[in-house]
Protein backbone atom coordinates (compact mmCIF):
# COMPACT_ATOMS: atom_id res chain seq x y z
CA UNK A 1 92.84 162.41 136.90
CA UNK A 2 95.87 164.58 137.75
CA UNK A 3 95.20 164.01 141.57
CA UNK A 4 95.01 160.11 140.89
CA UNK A 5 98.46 160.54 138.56
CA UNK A 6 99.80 162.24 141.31
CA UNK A 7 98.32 160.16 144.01
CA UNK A 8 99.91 157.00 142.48
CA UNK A 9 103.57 158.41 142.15
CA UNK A 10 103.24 159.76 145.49
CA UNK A 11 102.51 155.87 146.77
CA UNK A 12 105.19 154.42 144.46
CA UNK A 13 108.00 157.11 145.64
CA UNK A 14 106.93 156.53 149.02
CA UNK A 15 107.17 152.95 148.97
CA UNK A 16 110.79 153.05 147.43
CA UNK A 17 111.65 155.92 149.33
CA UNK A 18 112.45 158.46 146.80
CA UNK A 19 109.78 161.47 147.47
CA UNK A 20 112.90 163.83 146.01
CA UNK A 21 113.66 162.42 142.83
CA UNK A 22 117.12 163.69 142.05
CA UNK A 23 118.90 160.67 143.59
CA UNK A 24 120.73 157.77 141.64
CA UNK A 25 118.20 155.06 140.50
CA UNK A 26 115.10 157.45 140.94
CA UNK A 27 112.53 154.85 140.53
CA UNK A 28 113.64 151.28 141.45
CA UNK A 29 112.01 148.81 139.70
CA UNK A 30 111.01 146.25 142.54
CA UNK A 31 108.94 143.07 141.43
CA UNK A 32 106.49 143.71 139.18
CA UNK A 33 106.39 147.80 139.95
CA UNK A 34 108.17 148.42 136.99
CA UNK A 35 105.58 146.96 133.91
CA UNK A 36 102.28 148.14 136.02
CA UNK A 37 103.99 151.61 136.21
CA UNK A 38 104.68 151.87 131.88
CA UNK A 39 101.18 149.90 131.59
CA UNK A 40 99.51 152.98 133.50
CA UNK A 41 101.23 155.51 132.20
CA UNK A 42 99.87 154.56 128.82
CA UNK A 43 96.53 154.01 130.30
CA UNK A 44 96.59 157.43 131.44
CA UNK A 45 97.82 158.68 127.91
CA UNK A 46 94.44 156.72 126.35
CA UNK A 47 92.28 158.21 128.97
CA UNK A 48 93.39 161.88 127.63
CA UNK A 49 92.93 160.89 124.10
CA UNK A 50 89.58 159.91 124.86
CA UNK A 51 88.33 163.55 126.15
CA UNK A 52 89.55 164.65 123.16
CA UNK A 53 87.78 161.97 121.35
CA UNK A 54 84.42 162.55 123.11
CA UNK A 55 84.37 166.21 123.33
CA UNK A 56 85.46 166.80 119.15
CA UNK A 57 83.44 166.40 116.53
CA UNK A 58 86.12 167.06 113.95
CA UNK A 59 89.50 165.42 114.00
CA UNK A 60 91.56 168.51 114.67
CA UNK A 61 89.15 169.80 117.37
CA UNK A 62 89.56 166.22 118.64
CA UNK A 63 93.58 166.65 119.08
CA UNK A 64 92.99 170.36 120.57
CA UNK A 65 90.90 168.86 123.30
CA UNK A 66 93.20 166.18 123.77
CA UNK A 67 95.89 168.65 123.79
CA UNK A 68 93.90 171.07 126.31
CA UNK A 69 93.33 167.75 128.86
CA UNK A 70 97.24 166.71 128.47
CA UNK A 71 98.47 170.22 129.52
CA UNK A 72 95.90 170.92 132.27
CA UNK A 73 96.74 167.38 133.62
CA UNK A 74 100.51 167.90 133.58
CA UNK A 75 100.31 171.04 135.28
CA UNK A 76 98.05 170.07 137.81
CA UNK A 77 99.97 167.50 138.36
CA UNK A 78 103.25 168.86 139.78
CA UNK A 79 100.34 171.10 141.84
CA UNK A 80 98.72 168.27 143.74
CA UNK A 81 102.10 166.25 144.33
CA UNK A 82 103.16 169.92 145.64
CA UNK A 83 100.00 169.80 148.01
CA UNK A 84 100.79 166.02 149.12
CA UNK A 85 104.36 166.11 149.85
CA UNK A 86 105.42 169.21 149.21
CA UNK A 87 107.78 168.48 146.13
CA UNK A 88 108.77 170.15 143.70
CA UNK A 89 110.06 172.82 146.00
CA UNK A 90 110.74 175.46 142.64
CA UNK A 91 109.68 175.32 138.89
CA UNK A 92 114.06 174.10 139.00
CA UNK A 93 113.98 170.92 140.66
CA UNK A 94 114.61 168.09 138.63
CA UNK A 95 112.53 165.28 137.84
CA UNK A 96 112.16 162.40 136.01
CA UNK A 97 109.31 162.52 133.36
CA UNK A 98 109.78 159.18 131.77
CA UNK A 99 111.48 156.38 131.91
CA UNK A 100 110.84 154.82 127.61
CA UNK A 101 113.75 154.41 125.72
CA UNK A 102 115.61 155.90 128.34
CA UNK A 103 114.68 158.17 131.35
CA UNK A 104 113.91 161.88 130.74
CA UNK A 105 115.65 164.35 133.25
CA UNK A 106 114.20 167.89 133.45
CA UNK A 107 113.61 170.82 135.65
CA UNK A 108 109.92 171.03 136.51
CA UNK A 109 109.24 174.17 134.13
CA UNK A 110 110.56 172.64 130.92
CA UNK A 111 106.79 170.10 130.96
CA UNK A 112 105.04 172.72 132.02
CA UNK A 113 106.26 175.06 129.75
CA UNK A 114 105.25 172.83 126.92
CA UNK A 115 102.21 171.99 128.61
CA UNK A 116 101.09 175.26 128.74
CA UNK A 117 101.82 175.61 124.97
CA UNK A 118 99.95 172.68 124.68
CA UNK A 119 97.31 174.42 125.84
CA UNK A 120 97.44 176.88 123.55
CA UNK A 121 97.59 175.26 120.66
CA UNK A 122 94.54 172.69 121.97
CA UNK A 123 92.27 176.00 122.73
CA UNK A 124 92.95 177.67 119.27
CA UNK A 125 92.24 173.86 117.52
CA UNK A 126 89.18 173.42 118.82
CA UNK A 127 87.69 176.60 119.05
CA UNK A 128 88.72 178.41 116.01
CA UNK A 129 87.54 177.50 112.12
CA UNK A 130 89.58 175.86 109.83
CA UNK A 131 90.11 178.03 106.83
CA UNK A 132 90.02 176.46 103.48
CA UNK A 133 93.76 175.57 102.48
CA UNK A 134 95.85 173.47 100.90
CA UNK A 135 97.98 171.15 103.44
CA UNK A 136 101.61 172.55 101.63
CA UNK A 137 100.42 175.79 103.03
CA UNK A 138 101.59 175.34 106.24
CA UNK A 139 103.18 171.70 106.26
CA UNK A 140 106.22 173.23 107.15
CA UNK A 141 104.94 174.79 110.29
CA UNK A 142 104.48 171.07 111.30
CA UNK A 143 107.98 170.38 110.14
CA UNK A 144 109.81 172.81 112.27
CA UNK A 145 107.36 171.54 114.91
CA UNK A 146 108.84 167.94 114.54
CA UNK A 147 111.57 169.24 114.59
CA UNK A 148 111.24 170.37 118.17
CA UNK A 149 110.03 167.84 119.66
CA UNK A 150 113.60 165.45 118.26
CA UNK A 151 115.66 168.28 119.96
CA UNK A 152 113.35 168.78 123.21
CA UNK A 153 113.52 164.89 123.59
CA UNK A 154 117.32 165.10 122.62
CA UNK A 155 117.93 167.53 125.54
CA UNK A 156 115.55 165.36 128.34
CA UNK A 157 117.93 162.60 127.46
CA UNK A 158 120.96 163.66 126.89
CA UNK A 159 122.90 162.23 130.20
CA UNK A 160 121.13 159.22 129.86
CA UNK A 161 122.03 158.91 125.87
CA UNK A 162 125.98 159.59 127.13
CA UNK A 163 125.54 156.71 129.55
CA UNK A 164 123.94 153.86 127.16
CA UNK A 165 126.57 152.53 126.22
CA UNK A 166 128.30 151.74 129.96
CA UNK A 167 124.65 149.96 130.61
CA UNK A 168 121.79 149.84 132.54
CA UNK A 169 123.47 150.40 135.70
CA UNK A 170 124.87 153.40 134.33
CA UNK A 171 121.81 154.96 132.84
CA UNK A 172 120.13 154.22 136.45
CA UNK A 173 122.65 156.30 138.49
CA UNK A 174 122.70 159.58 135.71
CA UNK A 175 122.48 162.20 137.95
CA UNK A 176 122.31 165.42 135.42
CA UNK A 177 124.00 168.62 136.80
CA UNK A 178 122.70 171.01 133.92
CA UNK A 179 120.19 171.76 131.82
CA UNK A 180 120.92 172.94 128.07
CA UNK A 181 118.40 175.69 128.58
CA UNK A 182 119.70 177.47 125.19
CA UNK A 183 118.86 174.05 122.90
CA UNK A 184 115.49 173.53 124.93
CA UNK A 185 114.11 177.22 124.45
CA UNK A 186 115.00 176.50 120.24
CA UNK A 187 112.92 173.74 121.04
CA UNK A 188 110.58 175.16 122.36
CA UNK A 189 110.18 177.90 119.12
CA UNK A 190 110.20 175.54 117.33
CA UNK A 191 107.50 173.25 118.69
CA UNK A 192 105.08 177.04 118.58
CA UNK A 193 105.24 177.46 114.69
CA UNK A 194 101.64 175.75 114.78
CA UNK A 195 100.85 177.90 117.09
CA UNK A 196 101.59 180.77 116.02
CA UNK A 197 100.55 179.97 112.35
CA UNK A 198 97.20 179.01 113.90
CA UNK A 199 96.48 181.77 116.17
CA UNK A 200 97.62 184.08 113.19
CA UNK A 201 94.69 182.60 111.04
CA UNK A 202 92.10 182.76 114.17
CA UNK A 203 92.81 186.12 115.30
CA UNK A 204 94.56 187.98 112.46
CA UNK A 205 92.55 186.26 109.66
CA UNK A 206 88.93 187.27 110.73
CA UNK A 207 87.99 183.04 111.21
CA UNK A 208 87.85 183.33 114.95
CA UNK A 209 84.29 180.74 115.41
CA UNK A 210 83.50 178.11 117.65
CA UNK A 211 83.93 174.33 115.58
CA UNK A 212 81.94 172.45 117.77
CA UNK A 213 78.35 174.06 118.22
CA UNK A 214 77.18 173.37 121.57
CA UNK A 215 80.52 172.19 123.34
C-alpha cells in the first residue's frame, strides 16, 4: 500500500508539475483532483485501521497493529517516492503532509520520527499483556500524549494558521522558511509518555507475553 500511496502522489505531482514540493500552491487543485485526493487519503486511513482490525483480537492490540501498519506505511512511503523520482533528497526537505483544515508543512523526519514512535508504541500494544489496572493509573500518560499531538499539529501549521486570515490565496502560497524544531521535539516527549509507561510495564514489570496467540 505504501508503493500505491506513493505511486498516486507521484502521478498527481507529475501531472501538476510539482515533483519538489516546496513551491507556492504545492498541490493545485485542478477539476475534480482536489475531493478524489481527501476521499483517498481517508480511504487509505480505513484500509490501515482495518489490519489492525483483522490482525487484533483485543481492542488495544487492534490500535497497536493499526499503529504498526500506519508507521511502516509512512516510512516506506517517503522510500518508494525516493526510488521513483528521487525526492526527498534529505530527511530536511520539506513537504506537505496534509492539506485538512489547513496544509501541514514539515521536514521529512518530523512523520517519520513519529512514525517510528508509532511503531513502537503499536509493537509493545499488541504484543505485550495488559496488566490489571485501574484507567486513573495512567490516564495522564494519555493526557500529556494529547497534549502532543495539539502542539505537533500546532507546529505543522503554524505558517498556514498566520496566513488564514489574508485567505485562501494566502494559505496556498505559505512557503515556511523554519521549522520550530525546539516546540516539535516537546512534542514529540510528549506524544512517548504511553510509550514509555507501556514499555516500562512490558519490560520492567515482568508482563512481557504475546496477546494474540497465534498472530
Amino acid at each position: 500500500m505504501a508503493w500505491v500511496e506513493a505511486a498516486a502522489v507521484y502521478y498527481l505531482r507529475t501531472l501538476v508539475d510539482r515533483i519538489e514540493p516546496y513551491q507556492a500552491d504545492p498541490l493545485p487543485m485542478i477539476g475534480g483532483f482536489g475531493p478524489a485526493e481527501l476521499v483517498r487519503e481517508a480511504a487509505t486511513l480505513v484500509m490501515l485501521l482495518a489490519v489492525g482490525l483483522l490482525a487484533g483480537q483485543t481492542w488495544r492490540s487492534r490500535l497497536g497493529y493499526a499503529a504498526v501498519a500506519f508507521g511502516v506505511w509512512d516510512i516506506s512511503y517517503y522510500i518508494f517516492l525516493k526510488v521513483m523520482c528521487g525526492w526527498p533528497h534529505s530527511l530536511f526537505d520539506w513537504d506537505v503532509l496534509f492539506l485538512l483544515p489547513l496544509p501541514w508543512w514539515g521536514p521529512v523526519l518530523a512523520p517519520v520520527l513519529i512514525a517510528l514512535l508509532m511503531i513502537v508504541w503499536g509493537t509493545l500494544a499488541s504484543q505485550c499483556q495488559r496488566p490489571q489496572r485501574t484507567p486513573s493509573r495512567h490516564a495522564w500518560t494519555w493526557a500529556f500524549s494529547s497534549a502532543g499531538i495539539v502542539l505537533a499539529l500546532y507546529v505543522f501549521m503554524a505558517d498556514t494558521l498566520r496566513a488564514a486570515p489574508h485567505g485562501a490565496t494566502a494559505v496556498a502560497n505559505v512557503l515556511p522558511v523554519r521549522f520550530n524544531w525546539l516546540l516539535f521535539s516537546i512534542a514529540l516527549v510528549l506524544m512517548a509518555a504511553p510509550v514509555m509507561r507501556l514499555g516500562w510495564q512490558c519490560l520492567g514489570g515482568g508482563t512481557v507475553s504475546r496477546s494474540d496467540k497465534g498472530a
